[in-house]
Protein backbone atom coordinates (compact mmCIF):
# COMPACT_ATOMS: atom_id res chain seq x y z
CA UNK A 1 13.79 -20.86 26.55
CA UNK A 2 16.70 -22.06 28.76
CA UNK A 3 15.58 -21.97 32.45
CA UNK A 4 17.39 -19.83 34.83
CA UNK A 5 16.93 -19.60 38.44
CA UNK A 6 18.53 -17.18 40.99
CA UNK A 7 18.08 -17.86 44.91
CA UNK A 8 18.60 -15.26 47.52
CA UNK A 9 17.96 -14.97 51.37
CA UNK A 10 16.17 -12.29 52.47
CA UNK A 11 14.59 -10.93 55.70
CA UNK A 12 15.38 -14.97 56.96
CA UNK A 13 13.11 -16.56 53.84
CA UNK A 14 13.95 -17.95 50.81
CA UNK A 15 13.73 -15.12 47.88
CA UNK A 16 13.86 -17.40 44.37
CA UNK A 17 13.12 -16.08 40.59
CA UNK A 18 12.24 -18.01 37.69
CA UNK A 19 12.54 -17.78 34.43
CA UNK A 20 11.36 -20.35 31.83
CA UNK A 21 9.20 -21.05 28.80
CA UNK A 22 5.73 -20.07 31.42
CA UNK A 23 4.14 -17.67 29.94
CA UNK A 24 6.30 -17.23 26.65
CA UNK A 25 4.83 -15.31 24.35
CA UNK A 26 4.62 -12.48 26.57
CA UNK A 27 7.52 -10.00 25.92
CA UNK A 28 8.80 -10.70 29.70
CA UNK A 29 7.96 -12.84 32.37
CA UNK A 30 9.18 -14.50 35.73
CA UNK A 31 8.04 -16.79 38.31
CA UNK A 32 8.87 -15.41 41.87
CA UNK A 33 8.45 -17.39 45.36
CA UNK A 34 8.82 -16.16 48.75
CA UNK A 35 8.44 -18.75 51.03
CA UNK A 36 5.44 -20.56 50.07
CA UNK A 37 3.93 -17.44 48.49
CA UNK A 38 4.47 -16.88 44.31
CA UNK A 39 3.29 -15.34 42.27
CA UNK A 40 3.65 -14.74 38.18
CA UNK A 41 4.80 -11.51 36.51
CA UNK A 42 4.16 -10.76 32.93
CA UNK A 43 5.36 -7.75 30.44
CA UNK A 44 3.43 -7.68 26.82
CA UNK A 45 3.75 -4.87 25.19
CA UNK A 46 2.46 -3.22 21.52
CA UNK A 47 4.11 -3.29 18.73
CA UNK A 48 3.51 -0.34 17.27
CA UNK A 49 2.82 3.05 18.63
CA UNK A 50 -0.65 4.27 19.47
CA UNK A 51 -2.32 7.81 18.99
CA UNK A 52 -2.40 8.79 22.54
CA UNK A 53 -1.11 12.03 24.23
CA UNK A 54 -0.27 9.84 27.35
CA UNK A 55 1.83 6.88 28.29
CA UNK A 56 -0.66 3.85 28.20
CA UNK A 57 0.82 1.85 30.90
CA UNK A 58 -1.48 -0.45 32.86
CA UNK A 59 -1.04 -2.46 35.99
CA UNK A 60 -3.05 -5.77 37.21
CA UNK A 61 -3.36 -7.05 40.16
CA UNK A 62 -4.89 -10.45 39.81
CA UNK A 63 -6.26 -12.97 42.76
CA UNK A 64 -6.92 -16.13 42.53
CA UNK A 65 -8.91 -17.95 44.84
CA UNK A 66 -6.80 -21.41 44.45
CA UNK A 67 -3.96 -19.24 45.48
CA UNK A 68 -5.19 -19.98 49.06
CA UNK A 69 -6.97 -23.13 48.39
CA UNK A 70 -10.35 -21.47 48.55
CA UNK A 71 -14.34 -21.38 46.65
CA UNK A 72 -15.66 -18.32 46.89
CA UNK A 73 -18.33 -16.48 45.44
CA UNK A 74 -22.10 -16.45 45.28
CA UNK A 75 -23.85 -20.42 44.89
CA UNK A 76 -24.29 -18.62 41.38
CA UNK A 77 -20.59 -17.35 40.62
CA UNK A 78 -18.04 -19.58 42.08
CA UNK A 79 -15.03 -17.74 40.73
CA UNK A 80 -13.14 -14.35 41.03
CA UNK A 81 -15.25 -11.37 39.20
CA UNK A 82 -13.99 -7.61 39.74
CA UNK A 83 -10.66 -7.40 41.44
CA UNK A 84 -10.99 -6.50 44.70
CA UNK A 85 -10.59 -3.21 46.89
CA UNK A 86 -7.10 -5.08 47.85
CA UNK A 87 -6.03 -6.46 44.59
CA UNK A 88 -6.52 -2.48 42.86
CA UNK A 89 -4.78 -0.86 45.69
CA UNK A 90 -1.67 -3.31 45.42
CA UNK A 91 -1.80 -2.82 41.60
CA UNK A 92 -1.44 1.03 42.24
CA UNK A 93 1.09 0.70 44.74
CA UNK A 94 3.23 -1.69 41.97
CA UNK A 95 2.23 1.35 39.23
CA UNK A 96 3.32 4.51 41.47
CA UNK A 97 6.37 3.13 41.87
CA UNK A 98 7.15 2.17 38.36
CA UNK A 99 5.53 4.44 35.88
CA UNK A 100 7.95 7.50 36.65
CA UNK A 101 11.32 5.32 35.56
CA UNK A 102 9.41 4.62 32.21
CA UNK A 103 9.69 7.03 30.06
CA UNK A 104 6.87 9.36 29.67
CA UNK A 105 7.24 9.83 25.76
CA UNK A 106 6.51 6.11 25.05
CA UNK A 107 3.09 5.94 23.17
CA UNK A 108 3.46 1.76 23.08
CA UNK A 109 0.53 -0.30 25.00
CA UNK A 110 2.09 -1.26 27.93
CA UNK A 111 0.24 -4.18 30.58
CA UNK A 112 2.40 -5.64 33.33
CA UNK A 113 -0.13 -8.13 34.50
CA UNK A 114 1.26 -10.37 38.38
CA UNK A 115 -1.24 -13.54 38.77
CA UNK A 116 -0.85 -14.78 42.23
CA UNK A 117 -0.81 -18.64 41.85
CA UNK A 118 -0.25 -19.68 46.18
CA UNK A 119 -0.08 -17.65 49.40
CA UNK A 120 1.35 -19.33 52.21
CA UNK A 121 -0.82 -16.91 54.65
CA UNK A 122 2.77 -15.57 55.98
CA UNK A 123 4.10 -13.65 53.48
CA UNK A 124 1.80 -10.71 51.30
CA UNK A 125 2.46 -11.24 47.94
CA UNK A 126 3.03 -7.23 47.11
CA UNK A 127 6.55 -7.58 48.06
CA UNK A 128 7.46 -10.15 45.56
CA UNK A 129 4.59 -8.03 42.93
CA UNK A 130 6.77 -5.36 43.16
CA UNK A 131 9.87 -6.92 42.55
CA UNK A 132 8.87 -8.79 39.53
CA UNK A 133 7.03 -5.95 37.98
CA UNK A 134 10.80 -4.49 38.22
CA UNK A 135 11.85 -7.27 36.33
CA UNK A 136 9.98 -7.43 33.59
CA UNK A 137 10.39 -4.07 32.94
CA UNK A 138 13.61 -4.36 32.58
CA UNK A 139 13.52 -7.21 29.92
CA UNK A 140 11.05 -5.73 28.11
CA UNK A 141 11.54 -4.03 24.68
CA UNK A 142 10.41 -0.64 26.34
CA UNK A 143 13.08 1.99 27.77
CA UNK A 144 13.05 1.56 31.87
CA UNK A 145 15.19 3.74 34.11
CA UNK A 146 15.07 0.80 36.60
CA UNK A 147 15.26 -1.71 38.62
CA UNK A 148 13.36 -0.95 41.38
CA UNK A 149 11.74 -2.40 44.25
CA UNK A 150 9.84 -2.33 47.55
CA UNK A 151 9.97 -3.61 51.14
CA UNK A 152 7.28 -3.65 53.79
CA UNK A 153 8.26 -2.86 57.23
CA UNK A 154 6.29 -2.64 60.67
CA UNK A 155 6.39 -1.30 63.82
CA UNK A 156 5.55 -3.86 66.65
CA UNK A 157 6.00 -3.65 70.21
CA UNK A 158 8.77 -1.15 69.50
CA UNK A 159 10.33 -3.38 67.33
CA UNK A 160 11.10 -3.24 63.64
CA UNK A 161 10.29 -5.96 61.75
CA UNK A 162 11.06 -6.37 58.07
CA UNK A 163 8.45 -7.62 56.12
CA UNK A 164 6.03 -8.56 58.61
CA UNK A 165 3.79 -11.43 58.61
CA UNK A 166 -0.16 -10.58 58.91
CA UNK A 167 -0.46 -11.39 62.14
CA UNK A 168 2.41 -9.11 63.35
CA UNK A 169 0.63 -6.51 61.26
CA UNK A 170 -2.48 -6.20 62.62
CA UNK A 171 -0.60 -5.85 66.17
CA UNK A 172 1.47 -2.91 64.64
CA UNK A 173 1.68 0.70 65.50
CA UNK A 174 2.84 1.45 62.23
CA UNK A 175 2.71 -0.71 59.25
CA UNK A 176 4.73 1.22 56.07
CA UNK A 177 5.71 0.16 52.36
CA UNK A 178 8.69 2.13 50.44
CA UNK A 179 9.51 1.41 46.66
CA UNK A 180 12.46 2.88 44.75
CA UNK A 181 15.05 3.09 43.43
CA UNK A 182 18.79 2.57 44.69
CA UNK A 183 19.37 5.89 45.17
CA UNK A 184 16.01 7.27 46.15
CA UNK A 185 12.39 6.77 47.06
CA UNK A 186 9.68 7.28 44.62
CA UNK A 187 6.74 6.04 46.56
CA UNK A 188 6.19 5.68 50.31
CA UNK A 189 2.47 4.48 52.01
CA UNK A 190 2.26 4.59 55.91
CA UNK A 191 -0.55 3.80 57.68
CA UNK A 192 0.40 4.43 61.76
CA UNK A 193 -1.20 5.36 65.35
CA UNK A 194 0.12 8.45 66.87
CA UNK A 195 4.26 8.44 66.15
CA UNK A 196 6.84 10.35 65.97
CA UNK A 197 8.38 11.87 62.64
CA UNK A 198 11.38 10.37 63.36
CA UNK A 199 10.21 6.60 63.63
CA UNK A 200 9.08 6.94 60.31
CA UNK A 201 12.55 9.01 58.92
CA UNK A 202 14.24 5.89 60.24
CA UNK A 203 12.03 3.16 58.72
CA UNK A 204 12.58 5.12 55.41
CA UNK A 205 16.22 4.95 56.21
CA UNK A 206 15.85 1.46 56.54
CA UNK A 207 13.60 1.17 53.36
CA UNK A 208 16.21 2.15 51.09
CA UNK A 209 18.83 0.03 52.27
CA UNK A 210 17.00 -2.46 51.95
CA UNK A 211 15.52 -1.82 48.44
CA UNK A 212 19.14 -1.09 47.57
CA UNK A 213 19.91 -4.73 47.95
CA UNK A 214 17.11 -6.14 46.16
CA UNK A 215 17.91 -3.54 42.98
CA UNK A 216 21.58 -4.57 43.28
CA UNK A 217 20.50 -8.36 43.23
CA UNK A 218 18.17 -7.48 40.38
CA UNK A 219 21.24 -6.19 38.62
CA UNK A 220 23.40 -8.99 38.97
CA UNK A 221 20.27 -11.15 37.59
CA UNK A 222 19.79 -9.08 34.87
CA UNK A 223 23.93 -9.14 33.63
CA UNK A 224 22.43 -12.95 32.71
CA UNK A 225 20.29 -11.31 29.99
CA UNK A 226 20.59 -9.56 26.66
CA UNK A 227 17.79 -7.16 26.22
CA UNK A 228 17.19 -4.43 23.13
CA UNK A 229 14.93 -1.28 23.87
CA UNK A 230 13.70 0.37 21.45
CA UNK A 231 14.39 3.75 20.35
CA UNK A 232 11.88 6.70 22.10
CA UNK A 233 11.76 10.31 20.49
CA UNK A 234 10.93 13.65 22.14
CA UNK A 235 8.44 15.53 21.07
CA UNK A 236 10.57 17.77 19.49
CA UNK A 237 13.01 14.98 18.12
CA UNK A 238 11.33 14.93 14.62
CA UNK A 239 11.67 18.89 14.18
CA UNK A 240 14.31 20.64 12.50
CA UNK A 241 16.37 22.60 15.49
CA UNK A 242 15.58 25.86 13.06
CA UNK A 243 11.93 24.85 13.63
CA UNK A 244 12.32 24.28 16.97
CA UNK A 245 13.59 27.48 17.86
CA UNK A 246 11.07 29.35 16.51
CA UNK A 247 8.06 27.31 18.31
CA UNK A 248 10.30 28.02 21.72
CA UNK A 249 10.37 31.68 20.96
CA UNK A 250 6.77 31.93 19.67
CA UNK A 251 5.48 30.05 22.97
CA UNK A 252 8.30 31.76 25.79
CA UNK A 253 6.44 35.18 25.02
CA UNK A 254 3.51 34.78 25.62
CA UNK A 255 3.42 31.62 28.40
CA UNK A 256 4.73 33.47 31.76
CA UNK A 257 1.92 36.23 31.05
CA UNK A 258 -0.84 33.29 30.91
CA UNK A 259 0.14 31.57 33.80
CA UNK A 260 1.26 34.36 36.18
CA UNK A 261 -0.19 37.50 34.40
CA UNK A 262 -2.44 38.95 37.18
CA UNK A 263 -2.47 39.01 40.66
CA UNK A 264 -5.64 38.89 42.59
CA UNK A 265 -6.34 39.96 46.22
CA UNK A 266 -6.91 37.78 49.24
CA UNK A 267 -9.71 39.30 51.35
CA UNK A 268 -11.58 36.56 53.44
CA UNK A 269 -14.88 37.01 51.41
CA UNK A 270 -13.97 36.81 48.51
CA UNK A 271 -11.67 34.05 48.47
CA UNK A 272 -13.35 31.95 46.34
CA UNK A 273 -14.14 34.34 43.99
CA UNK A 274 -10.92 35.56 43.22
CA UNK A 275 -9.38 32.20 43.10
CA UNK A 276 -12.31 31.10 40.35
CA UNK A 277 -11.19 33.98 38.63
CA UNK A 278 -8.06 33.40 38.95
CA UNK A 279 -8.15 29.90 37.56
CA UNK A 280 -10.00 30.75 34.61
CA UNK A 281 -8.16 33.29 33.36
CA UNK A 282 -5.77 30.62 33.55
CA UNK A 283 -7.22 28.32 31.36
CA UNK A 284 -8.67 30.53 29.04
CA UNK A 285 -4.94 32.04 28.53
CA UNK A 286 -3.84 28.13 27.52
CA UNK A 287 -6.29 27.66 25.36
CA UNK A 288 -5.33 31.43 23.37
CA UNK A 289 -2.03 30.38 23.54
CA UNK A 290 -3.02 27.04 21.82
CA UNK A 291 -5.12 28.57 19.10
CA UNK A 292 -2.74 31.32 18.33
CA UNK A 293 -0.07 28.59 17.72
CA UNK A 294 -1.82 26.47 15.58
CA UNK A 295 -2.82 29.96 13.84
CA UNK A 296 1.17 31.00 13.60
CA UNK A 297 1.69 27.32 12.18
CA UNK A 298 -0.66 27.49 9.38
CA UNK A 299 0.32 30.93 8.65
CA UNK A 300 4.33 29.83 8.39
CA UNK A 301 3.09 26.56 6.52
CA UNK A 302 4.16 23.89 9.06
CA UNK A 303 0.62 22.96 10.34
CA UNK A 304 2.21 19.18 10.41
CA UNK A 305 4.33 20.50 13.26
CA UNK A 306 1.28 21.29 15.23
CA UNK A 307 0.84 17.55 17.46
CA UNK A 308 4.51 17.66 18.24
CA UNK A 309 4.27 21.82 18.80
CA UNK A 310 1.38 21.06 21.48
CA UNK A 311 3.83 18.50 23.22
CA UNK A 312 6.64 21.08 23.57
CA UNK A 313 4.29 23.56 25.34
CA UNK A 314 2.91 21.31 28.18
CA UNK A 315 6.70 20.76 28.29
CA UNK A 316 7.53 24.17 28.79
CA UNK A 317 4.40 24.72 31.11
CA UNK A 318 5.99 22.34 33.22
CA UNK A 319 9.00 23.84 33.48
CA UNK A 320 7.75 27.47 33.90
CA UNK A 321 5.39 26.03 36.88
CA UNK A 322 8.45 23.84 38.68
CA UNK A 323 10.88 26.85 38.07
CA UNK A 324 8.58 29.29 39.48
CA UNK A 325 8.03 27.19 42.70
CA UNK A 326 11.65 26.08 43.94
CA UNK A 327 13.56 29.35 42.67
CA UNK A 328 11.24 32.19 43.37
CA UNK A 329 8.42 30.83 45.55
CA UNK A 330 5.26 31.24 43.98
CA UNK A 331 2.78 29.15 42.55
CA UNK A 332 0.52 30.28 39.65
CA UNK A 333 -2.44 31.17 41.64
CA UNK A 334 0.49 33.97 43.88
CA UNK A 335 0.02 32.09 46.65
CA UNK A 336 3.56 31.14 48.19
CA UNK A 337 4.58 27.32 48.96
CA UNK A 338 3.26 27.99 52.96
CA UNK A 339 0.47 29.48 52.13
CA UNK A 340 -3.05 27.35 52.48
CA UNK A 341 -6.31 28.56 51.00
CA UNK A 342 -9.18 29.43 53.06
CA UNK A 343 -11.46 26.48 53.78
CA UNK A 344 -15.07 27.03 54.13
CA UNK A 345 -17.34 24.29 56.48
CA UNK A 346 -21.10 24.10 56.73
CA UNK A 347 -23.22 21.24 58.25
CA UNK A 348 -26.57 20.02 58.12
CA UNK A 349 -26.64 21.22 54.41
CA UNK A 350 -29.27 17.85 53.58
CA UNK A 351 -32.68 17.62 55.76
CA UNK A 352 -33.03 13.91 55.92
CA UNK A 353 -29.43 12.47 56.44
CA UNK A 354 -28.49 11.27 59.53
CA UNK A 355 -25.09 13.59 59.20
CA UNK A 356 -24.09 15.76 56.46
CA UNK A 357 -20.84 18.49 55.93
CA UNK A 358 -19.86 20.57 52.92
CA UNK A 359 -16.29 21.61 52.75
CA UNK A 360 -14.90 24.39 50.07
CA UNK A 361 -11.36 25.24 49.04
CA UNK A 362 -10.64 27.07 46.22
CA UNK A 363 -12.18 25.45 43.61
CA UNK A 364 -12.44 22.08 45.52
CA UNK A 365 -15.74 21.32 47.11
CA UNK A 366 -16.93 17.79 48.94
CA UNK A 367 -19.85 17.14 49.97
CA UNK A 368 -19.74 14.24 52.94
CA UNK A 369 -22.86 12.35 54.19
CA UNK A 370 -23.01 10.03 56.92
CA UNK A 371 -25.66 7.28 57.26
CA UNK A 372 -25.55 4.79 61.06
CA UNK A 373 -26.29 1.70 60.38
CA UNK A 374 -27.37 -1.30 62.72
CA UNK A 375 -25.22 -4.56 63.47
CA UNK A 376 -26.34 -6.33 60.73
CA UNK A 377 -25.43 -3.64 58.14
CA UNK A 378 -21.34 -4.64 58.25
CA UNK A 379 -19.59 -5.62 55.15
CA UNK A 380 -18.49 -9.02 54.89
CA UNK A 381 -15.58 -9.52 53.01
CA UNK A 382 -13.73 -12.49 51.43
CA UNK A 383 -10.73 -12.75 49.21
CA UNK A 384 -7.54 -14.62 48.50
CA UNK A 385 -5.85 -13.09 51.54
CA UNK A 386 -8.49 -11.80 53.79
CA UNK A 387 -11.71 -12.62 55.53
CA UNK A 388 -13.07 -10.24 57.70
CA UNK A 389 -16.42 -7.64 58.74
CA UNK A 390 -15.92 -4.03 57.79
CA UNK A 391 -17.98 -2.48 60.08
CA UNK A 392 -16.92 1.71 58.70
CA UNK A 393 -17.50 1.60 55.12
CA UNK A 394 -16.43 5.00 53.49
CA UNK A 395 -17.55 5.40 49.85
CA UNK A 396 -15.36 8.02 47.67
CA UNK A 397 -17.40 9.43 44.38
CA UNK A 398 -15.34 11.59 41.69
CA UNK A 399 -18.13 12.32 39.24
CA UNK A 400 -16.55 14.19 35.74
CA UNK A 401 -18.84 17.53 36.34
CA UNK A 402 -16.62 18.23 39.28
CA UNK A 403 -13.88 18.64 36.77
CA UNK A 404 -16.35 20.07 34.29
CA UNK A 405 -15.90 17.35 31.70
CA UNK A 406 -18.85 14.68 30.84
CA UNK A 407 -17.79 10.89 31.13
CA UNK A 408 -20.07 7.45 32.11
CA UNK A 409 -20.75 6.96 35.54
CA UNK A 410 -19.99 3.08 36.03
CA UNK A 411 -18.96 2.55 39.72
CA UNK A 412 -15.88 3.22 41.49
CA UNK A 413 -12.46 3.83 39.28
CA UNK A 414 -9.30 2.84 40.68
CA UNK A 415 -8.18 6.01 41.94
CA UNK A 416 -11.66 6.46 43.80
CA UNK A 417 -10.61 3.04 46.08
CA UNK A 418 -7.06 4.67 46.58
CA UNK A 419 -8.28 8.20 47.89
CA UNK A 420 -11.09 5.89 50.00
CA UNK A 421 -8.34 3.54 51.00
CA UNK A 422 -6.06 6.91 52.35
CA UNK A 423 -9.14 7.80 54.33
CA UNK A 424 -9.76 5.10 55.90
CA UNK A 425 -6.09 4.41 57.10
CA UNK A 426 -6.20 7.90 58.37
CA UNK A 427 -9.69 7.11 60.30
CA UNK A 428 -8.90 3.73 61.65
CA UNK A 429 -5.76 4.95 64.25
CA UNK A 430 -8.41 7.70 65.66
């Protein structure tokens, strides 16, 4: 491959992209730097399609110790083992922002994989992450409603700084990240001490200006390329429209009455109650719905339409559900969009904790417990870009009998570290 790179100044650094014969088997790839900080992106994706009811789209994060000219590690282990409580919630951040511009029909493996190779110590590598992820997305075989990208802007001594260094972050009274689009923002993380609204309508202001640049730079890089998607069908492509009328019709009459059918009251004691009733009914009115299709189906001799039938109701559900909420109001359990549940709180529910507080909305219970610890209990941690003592260590737990379903119990997932990650950001400007 021919190698092409594209140099821009941004935020008063050097922005530069790469592309060569590194990494060239993968379907996409690019080398970015940022001052001294670069990292690689890579794009491979399946070649045929998989039997999933989901888009399989996965995102790594990867650190590598070198990258800041560091051995780490046990006397035992001197390498990297399990990414890191940083390294999962950039790989999130880079997936929230790009897995809604894919689209969500694709049933193709998809792995966008960014290796940080050096970090200068000045500039966080999730900028650039971002960025390339964009990228490769773009030159990749699979439809993308892109480019996108993100910026990273602070708050310090009243002034805004664009991509701040970490130094000027940990003196900030607001430290936010914005990825998007050039017309909107898809994904916004803020983590501030007590400010105004407004400081943060302007930074997002700012955000996607500055996100508009980088997309229209992307753009201009891209013009350089000749790329072929391939071709992705809706559920209902592969049906006959005669078909397809007929599975509308079958599922329009009956799907309002599952989903909104019955209205339950709200007294105070039996909140919970009614909205456990109210839920199940719910689900149990799916799941008819479901069986009576396949049943209509096998009765009109088209049980071969049934996987792509299935697909067109969760479409329609969705539709119903979004319709119902911006048009008349009303969500499917009758509450209206300003309308909270009751919360229930109790304390001291364990006899041997130092702290414990069960919390109940709905359908959605946590349990919190609370252990003090002495000096020597803080968390030491080292990684590519940080070392530090965490001294509040919040643990988040989403066992599957809380959604009723059975599953292993192996440690944290990744979206246990984000919702722990949100916490703590909350707790650390009290």
């Amino acid at each position: 491959m021919e190698k092409k790179v594209f140099k821009k100044e941004f935020a008063g650094r050097n922005l530069e992209i790469e592309f060569s014969s590194l990494a060239e088997q993968a379907n996409a790839s690019c080398l970015i730097k940022y001052g001294e900080t670069v990292a690689l992106i890579t794009l491979v994706c399946s070649k045929q399609d998989e039997a999933l009811d989901f888009f399989p789209l996965m995102v790594d994060y990867e650190e590598k110790f070198y990258a800041a000219g560091k051995i780490y590690g046990s006397r035992f282990v001197r390498r990297e083992t399990r990414p890191t409580e940083g390294a999962i919630l950039t790989g999130r951040m880079v997936d929230r922002t790009l897995r809604p511009l894919f689209d969500q029909n694709t049933r193709r493996k998809v792995q966008i994989v960014v290796t940080v190779l050096s970090v200068d110590r000045e500039n966080d590598p999730d900028f650039i992450a971002l960025l390339g992820a964009s990228l490769v997305s773009s030159l990749s075989p699979i439809p993308f409603k892109g480019p996108a990208a993100g910026i990273r802007i602070g708050k310090i001594d009243g002034k805004t700084v664009v991509l701040p260094s970490y130094d000027e972050r940990s003196k900030a009274s607001l430290d936010s990240f914005f990825g998007g689009t050039k017309n909107k923002l898809n994904m916004v993380e803020v983590g501030a001490k007590e400010v105004q609204e407004k400081e943060v309508e302007e930074l997002a202001v700012l955000g996607l200006e500055k996100i508009k640049e980088l997309v229209q730079w992307q753009e201009e890089v891209l013009k350089e390329f000749k790329t072929e998607k391939i071709e992705i069908k809706e559920p209902a492509g592969s049906i006959v429209e005669e078909d397809q009328k007929m599975i509308f019709e079958f599922i329009s009459q009956r799907l309002e009455g599952a989903l909104f059918g019955k209205a339950l009251g709200r007294s105070q004691t039996g909140e919970v109650e009614n909205r456990q009733k109210n839920k199940s009914e719910r689900v149990e009115g799916i799941e008819r719905i479901q069986a009576e299709l396949s049943a209509f189906l096998l009765e009109k001799q088209k049980s071969e339409l049934e996987p792509a039938a299935q697909k067109i109701l969760e479409k329609m559900m969705d539709e119903i559900v979004h319709e119902k909420a911006l048009k008349e109001n009303k969500r499917v359990d009758g509450r209206k969009l300003d309308e909270l549940r009751l919360i229930e709180v109790f304390c001291g529910v364990l006899p041997r904790t130092h702290g414990t507080g069960l919390f109940l909305r709905g359908m959605t219970h946590a349990l919190s417990v609370v252990t003090l610890g002495a000096p020597g209990d803080i968390l030491m941690l080292q990684g590519m870009e940080i070392n530090a003592e965490k001294r509040f260590i919040h643990h988040y737990n989403f066992p599957a009998f809380s959604t009723g379903e059975t599953g292993p119990n192996r440690g944290p997932g990744r979206r246990e570290i984000g919702h722990t990650a949100l916490w703590r950001k909350k707790r650390l400007s009290l």
